[in-house]
Protein backbone atom coordinates (compact mmCIF):
# COMPACT_ATOMS: atom_id res chain seq x y z
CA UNK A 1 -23.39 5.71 13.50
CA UNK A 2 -19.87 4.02 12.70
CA UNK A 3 -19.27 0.57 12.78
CA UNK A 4 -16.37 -1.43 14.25
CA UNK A 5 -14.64 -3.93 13.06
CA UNK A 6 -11.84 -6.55 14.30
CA UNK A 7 -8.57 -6.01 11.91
CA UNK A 8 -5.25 -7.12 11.97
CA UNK A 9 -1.93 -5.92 10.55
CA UNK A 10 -0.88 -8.74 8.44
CA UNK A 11 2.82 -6.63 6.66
CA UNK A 12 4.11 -3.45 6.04
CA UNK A 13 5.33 -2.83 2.70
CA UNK A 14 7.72 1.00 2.73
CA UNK A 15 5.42 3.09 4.14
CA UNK A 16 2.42 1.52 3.99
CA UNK A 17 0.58 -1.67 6.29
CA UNK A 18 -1.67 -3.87 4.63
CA UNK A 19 -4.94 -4.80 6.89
CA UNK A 20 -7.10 -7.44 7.06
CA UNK A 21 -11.16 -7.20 8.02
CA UNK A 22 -14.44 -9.21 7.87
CA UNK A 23 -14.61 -7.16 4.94
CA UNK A 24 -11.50 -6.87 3.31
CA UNK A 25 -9.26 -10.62 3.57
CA UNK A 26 -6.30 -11.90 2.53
CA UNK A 27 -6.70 -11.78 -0.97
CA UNK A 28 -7.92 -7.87 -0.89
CA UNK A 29 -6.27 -6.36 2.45
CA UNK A 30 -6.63 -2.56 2.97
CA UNK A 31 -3.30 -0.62 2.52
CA UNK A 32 -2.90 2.11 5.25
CA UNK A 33 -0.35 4.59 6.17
CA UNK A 34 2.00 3.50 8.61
CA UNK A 35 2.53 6.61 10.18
CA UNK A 36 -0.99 6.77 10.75
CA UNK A 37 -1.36 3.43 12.56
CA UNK A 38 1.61 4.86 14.57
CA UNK A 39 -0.09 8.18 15.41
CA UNK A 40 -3.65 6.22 16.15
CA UNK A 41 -2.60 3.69 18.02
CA UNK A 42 0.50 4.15 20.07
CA UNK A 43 2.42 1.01 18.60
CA UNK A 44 5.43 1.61 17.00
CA UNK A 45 6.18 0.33 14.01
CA UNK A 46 8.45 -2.95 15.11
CA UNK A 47 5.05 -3.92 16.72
CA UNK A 48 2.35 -3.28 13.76
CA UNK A 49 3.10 -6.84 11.91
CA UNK A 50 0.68 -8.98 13.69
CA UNK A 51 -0.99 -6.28 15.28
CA UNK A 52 -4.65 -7.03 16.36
CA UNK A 53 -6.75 -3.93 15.65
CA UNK A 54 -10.24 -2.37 15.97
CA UNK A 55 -10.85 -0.91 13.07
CA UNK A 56 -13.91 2.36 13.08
CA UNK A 57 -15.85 2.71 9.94
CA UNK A 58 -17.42 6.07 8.86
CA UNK A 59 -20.63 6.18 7.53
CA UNK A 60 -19.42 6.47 3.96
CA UNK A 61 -17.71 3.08 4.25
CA UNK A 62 -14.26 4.51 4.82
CA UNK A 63 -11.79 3.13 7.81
CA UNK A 64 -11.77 7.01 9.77
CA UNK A 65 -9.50 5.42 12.71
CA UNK A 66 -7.65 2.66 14.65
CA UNK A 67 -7.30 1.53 17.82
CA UNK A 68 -5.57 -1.20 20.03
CA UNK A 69 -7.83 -4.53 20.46
């Protein structure tokens, strides 16, 4: 069963977005593709910074896909 968790997109740095979870903060975010939020999500990438996602955790831990809040 996956889990899901509230995330938000706090920057993109090149190619990449750094997220925020319950799990992963400020201090720690998650680095993901930003092609991939793109593809996932619909948003383009003007509207990622800021973004408020919902974030689906596989059973091995791993963030497996995003979707609009």
């Amino acid at each position: 069963m996956s889990e899901r968790l509230d995330a938000s997109v706090l920057l993109l740095i090149g190619d990449e977005a750094e997220i925020v979870t319950p799990h992963r903060g400020h201090a720690d975010p998650e680095r993901v593709s930003v092609d991939r939020l793109v593809r996932e999500t619909g948003l383009t990438r003007e509207r990622l910074v800021g973004a408020r996602l919902v974030a689906v955790v596989g059973d091995d831990g791993e963030l497996v896909r995003f979707e609009r809040a």
